[in-house]
C-alpha atoms as a PDB file:
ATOM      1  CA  UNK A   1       0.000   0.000   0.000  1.00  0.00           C
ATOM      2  CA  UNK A   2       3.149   2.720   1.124  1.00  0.00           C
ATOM      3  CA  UNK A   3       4.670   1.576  -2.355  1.00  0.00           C
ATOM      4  CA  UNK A   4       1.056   2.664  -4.422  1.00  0.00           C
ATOM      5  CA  UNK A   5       1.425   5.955  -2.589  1.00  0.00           C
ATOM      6  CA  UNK A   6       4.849   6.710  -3.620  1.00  0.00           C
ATOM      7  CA  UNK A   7       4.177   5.773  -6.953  1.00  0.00           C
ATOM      8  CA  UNK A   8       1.244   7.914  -7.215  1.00  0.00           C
ATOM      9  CA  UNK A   9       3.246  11.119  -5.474  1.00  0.00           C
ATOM     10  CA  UNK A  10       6.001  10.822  -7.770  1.00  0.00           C
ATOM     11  CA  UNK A  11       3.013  10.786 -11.251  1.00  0.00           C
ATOM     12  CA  UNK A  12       1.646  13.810  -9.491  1.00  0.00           C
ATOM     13  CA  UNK A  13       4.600  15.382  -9.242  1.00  0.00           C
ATOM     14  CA  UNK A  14       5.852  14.516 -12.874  1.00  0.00           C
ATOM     15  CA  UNK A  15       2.678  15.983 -13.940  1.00  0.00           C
ATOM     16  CA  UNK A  16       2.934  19.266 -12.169  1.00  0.00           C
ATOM     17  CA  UNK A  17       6.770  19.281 -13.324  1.00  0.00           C
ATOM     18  CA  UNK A  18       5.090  18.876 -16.923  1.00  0.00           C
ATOM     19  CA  UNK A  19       2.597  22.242 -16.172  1.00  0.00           C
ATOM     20  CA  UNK A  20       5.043  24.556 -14.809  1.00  0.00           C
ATOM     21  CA  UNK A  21       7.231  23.969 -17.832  1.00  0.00           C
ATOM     22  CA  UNK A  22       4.149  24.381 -19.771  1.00  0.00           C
ATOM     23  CA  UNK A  23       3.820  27.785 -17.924  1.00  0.00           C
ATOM     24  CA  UNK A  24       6.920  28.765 -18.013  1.00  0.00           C
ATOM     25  CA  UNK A  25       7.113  28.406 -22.232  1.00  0.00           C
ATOM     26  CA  UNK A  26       4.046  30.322 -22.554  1.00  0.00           C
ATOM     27  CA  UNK A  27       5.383  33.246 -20.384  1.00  0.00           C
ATOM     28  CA  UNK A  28       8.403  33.405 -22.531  1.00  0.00           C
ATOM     29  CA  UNK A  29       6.856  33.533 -25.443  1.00  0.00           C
ATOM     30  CA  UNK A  30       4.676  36.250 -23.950  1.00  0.00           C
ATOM     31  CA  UNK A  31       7.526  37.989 -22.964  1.00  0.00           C
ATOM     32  CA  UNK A  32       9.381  37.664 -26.627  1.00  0.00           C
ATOM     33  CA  UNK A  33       6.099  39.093 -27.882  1.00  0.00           C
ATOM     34  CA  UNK A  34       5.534  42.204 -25.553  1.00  0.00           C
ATOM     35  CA  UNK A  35       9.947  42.644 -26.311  1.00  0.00           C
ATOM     36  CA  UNK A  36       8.874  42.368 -30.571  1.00  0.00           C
ATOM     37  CA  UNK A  37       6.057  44.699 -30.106  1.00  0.00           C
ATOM     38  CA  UNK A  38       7.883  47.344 -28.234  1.00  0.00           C
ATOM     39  CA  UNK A  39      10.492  47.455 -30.781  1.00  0.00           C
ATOM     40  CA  UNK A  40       7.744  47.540 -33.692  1.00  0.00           C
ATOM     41  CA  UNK A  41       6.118  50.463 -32.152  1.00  0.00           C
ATOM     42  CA  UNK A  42       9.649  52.562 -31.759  1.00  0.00           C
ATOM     43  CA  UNK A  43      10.549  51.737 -35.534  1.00  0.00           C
ATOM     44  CA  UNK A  44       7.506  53.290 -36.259  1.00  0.00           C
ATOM     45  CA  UNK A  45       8.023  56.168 -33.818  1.00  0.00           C
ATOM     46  CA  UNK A  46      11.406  57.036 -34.791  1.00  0.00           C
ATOM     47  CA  UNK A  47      10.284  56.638 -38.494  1.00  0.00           C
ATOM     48  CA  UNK A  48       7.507  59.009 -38.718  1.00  0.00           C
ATOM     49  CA  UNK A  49      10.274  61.676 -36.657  1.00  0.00           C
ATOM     50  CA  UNK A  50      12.259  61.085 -39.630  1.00  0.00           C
ATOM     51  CA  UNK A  51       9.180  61.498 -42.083  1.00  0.00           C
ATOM     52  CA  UNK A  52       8.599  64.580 -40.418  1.00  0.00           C
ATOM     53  CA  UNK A  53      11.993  65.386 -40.316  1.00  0.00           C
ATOM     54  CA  UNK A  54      12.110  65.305 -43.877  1.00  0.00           C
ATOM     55  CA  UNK A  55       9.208  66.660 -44.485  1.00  0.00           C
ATOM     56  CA  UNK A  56      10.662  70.573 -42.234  1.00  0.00           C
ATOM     57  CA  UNK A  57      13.523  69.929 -44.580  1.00  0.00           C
ATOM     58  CA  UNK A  58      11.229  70.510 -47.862  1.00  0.00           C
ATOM     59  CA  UNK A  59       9.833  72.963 -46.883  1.00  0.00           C
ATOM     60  CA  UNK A  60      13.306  75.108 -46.239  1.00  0.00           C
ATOM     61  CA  UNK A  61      14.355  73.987 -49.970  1.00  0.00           C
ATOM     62  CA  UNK A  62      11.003  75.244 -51.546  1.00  0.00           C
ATOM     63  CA  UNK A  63      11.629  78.170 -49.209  1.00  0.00           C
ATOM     64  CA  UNK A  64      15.245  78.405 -51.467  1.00  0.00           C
ATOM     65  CA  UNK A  65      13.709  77.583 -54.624  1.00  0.00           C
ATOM     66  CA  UNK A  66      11.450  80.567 -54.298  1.00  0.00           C
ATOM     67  CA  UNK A  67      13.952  82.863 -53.274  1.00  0.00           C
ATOM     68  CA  UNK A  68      15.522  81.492 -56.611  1.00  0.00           C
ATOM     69  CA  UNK A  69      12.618  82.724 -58.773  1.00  0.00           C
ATOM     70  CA  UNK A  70      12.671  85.767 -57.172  1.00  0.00           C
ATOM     71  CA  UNK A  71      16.334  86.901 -57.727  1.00  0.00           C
ATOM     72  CA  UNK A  72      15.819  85.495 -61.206  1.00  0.00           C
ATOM     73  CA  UNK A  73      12.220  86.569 -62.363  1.00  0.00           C
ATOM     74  CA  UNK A  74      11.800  88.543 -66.119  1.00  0.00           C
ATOM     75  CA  UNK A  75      13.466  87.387 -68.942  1.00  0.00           C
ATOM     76  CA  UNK A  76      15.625  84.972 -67.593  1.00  0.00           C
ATOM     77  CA  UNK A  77      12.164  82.611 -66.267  1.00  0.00           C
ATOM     78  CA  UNK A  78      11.307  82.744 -69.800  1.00  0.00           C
ATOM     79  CA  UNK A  79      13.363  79.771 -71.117  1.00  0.00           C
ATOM     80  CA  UNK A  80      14.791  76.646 -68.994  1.00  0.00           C
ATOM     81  CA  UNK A  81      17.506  76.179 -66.773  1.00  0.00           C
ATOM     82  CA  UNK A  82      18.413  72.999 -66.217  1.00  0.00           C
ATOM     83  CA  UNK A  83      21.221  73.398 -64.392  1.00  0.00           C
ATOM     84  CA  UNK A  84      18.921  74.962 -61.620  1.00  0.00           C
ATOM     85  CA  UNK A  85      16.089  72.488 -61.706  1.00  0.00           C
ATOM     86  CA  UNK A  86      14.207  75.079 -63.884  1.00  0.00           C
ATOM     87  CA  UNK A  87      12.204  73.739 -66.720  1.00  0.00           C
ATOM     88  CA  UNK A  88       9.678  77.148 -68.264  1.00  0.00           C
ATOM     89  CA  UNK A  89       7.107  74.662 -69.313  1.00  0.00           C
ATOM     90  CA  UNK A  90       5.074  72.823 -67.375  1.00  0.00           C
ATOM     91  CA  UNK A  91       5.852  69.020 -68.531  1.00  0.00           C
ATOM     92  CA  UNK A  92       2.267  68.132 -67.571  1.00  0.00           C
ATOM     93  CA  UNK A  93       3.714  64.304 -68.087  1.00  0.00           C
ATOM     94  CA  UNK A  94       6.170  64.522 -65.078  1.00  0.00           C
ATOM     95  CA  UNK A  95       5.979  61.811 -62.349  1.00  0.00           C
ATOM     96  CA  UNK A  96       8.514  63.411 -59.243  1.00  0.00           C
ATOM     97  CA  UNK A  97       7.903  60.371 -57.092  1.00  0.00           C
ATOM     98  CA  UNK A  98       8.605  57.669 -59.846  1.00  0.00           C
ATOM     99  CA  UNK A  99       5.527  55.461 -58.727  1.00  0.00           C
ATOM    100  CA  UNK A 100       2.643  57.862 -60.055  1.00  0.00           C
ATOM    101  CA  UNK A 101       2.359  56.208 -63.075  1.00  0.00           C
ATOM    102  CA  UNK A 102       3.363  53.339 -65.204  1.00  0.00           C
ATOM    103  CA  UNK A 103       3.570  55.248 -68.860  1.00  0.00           C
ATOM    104  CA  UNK A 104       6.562  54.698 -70.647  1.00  0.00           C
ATOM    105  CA  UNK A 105       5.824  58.695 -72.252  1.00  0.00           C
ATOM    106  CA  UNK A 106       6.516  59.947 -68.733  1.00  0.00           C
ATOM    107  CA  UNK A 107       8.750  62.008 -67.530  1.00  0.00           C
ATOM    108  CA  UNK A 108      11.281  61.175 -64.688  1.00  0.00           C
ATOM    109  CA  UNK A 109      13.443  63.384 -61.751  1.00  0.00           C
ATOM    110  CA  UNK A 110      17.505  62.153 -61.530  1.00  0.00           C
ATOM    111  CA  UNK A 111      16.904  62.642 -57.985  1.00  0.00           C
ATOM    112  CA  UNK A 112      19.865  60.644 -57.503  1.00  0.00           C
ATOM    113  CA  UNK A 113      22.386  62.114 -60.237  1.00  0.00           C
ATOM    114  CA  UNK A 114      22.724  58.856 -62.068  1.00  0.00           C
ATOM    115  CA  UNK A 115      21.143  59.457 -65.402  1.00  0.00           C
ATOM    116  CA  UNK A 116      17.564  58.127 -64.213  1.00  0.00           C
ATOM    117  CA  UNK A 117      19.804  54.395 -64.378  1.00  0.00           C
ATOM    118  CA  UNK A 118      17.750  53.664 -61.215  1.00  0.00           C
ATOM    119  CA  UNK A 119      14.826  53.618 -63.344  1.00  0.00           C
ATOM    120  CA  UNK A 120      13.826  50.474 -65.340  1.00  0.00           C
ATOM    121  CA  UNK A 121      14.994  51.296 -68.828  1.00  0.00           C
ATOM    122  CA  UNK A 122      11.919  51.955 -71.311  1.00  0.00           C
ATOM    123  CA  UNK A 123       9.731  53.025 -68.360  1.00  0.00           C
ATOM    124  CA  UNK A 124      10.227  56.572 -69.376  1.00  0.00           C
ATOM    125  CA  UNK A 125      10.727  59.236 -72.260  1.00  0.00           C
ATOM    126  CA  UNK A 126      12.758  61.626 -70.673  1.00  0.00           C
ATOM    127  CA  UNK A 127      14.683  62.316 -67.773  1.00  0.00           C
ATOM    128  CA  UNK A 128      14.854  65.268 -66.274  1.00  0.00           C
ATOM    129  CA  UNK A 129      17.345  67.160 -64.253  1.00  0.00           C
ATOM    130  CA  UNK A 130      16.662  68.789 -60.960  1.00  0.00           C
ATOM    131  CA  UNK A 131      18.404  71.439 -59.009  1.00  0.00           C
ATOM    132  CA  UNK A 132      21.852  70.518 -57.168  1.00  0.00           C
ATOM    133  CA  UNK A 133      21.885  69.277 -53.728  1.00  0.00           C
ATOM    134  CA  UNK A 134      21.306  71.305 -50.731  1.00  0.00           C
ATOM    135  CA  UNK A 135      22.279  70.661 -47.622  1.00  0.00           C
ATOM    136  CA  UNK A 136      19.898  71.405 -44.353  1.00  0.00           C
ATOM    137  CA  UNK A 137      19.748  71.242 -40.952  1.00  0.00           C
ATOM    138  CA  UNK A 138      23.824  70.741 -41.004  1.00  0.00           C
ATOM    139  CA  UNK A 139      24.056  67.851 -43.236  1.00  0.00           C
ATOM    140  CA  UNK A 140      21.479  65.845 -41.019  1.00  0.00           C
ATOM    141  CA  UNK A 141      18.929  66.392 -44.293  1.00  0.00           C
ATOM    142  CA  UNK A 142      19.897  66.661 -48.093  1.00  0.00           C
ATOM    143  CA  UNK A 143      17.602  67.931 -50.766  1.00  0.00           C
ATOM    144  CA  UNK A 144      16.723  69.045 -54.395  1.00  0.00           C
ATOM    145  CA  UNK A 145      13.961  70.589 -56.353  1.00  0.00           C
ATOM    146  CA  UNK A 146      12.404  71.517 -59.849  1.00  0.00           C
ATOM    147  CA  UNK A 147      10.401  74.078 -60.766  1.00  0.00           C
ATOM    148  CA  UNK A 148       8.347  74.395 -64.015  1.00  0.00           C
ATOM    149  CA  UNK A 149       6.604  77.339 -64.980  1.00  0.00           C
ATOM    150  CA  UNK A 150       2.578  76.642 -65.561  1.00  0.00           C
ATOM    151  CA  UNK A 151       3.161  77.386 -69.670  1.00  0.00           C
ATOM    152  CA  UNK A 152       2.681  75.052 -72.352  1.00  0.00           C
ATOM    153  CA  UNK A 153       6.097  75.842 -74.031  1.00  0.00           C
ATOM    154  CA  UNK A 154       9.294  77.731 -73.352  1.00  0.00           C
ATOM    155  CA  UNK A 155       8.870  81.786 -74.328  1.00  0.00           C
ATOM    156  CA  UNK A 156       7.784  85.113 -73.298  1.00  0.00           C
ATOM    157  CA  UNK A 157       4.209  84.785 -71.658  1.00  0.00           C
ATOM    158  CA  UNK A 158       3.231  87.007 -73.674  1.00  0.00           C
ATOM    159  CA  UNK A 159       3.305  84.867 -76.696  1.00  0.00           C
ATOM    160  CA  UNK A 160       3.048  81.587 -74.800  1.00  0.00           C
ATOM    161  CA  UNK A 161      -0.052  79.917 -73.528  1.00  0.00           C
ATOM    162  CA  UNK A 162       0.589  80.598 -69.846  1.00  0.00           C
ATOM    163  CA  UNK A 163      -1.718  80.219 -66.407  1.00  0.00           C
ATOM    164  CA  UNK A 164      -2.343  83.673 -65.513  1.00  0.00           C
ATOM    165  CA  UNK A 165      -4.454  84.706 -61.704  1.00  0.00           C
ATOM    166  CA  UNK A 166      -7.469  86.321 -62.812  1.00  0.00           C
ATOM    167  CA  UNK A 167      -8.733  89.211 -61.117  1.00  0.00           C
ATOM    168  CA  UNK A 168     -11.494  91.581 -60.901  1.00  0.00           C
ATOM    169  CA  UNK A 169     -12.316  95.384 -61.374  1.00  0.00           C
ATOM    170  CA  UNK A 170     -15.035  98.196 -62.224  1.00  0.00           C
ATOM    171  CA  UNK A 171     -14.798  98.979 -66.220  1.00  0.00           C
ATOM    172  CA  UNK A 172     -15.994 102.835 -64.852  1.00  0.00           C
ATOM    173  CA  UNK A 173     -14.289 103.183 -61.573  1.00  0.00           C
ATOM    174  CA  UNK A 174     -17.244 102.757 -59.807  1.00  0.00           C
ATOM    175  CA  UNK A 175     -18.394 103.285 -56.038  1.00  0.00           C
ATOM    176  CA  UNK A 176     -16.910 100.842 -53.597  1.00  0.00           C
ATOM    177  CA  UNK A 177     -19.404  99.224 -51.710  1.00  0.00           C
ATOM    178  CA  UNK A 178     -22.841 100.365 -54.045  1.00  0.00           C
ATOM    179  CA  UNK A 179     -25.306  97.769 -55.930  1.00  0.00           C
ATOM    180  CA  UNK A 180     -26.895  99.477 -58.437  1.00  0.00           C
ATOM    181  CA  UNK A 181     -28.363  97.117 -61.271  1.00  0.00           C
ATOM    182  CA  UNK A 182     -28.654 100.541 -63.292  1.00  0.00           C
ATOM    183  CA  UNK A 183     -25.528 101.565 -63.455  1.00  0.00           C
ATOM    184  CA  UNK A 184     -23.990 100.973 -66.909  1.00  0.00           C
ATOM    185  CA  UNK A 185     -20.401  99.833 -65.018  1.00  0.00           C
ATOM    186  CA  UNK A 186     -20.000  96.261 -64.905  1.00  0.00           C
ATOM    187  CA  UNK A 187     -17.088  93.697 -63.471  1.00  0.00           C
ATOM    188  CA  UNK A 188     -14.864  92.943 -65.809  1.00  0.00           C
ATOM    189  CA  UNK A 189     -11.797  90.120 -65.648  1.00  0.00           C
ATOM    190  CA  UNK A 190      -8.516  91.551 -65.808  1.00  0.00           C
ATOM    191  CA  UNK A 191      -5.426  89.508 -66.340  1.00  0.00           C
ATOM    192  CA  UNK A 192      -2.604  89.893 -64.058  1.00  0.00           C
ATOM    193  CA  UNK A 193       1.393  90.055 -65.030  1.00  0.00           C
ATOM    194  CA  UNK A 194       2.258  87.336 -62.051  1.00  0.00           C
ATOM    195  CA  UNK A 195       2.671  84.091 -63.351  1.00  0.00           C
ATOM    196  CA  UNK A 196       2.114  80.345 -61.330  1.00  0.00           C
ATOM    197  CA  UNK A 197       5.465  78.114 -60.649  1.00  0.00           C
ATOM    198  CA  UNK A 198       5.481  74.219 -59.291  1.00  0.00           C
ATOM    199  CA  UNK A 199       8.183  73.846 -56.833  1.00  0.00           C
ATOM    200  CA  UNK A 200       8.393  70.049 -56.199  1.00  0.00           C
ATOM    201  CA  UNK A 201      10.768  68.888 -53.679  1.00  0.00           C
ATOM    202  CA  UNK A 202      12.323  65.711 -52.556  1.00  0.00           C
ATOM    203  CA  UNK A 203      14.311  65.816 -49.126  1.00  0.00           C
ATOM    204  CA  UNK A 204      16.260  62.730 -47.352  1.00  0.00           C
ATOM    205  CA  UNK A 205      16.497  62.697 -43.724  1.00  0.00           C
ATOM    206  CA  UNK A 206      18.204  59.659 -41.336  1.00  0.00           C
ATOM    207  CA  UNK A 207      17.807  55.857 -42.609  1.00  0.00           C
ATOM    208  CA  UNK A 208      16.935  57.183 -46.093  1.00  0.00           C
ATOM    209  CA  UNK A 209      13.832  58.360 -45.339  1.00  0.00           C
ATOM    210  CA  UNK A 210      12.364  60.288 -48.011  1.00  0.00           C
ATOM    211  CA  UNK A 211       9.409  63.536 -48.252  1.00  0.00           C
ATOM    212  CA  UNK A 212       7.870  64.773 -51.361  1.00  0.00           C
ATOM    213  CA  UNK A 213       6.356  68.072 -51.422  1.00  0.00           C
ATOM    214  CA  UNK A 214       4.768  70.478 -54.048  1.00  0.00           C
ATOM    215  CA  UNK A 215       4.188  73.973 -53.640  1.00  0.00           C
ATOM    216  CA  UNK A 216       2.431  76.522 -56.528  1.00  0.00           C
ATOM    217  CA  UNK A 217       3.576  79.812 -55.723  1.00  0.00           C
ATOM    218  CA  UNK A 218       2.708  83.174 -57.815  1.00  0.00           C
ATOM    219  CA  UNK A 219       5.068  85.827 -58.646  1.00  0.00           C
END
């Protein structure tokens, strides 16, 4: 009878042994979890700083590329400049980000000053140059631009077919502030001199994050 007892301490035993390691396993893999989600959530964390990061950084180089234009407007916006990302039409088949669309008429950015090589060859029709490389923030950000000027071909705008900000005025003079359906002035649009520009900017920030941004500006 003592010998059935032993016996059965020493199953019950092996069978809480048997639990506890049970236990134990599932804990760890718990544990391995909570360790794999903790690092998933600060990849994503430090990567959207670095999205944002990028994204400052773009808006300092369109902050450059305008203050390009402006030293530069009049006769010299009237035909491109390549070697300054400036292009006077407004290549209306230009994909900046390389994955807008599949059509091999498009037009690419050499973003990374290799000839458009990192582009599958006969996915495009031409490749175009931007602006050299700036760098921000004290080299922690790098970045480049091109600007086209809304006109469907190189030229004055005067003899080019050019987007123009339309405006408003009295054909009389008038009196500001009085509706009278009598009076023989009427609103008339009047074209303005200023002309639209694309800035389109790519910026790199820390583990090659990159930040597209486009900006229409009127001068």
């Amino acid at each position: 009878m003592a010998r059935h007892r032993l016996v059965r301490r020493l199953r019950q035993r092996g069978i809480s042994l048997i639990f506890a390691l049970l236990s134990l396993v599932v804990i760890s893999l718990a544990a391995v979890a909570l360790v794999r989600s903790v690092d998933t959530s600060s990849l994503v964390i430090g990567n959207l700083g670095f999205k944002q990061d990028a994204t400052a950084a773009a808006s300092q180089a369109a902050e450059q590329a305008i203050a390009w234009l402006w030293a530069n407007r009049g006769e010299t916006l009237h035909n491109d400049r390549a070697d300054a990302g400036y292009y006077a039409a407004s290549r209306d088949a230009l994909d900046p980000t390389g994955h807008r669309s599949s059509a091999a008429t498009r037009a690419v950015v050499d973003w990374n000053d290799d000839d458009c090589d990192s582009y599958p060859s006969g996915s495009f029709a031409v490749c175009v140059e931007p602006s050299g490389e700036i760098s921000l923030n004290g080299g922690a950000n790098r970045a480049r631009y091109v600007i086209t000027r809304l006109c469907a071909t190189e030229g004055s705008p005067a003899t080019v077919d050019c987007a123009f900000p339309v405006g408003t005025a009295l054909s009389g003079g008038g009196n500001k502030g009085e509706i009278n359906a009598k009076s023989p002035e009427r609103l008339n649009a009047v074209g303005s001199s200023q002309q639209y520009y694309r800035i389109v900017v790519r910026a790199l920030s820390a583990r090659g994050t990159a930040s597209f941004t486009e900006t229409i500006v009127q001068l």
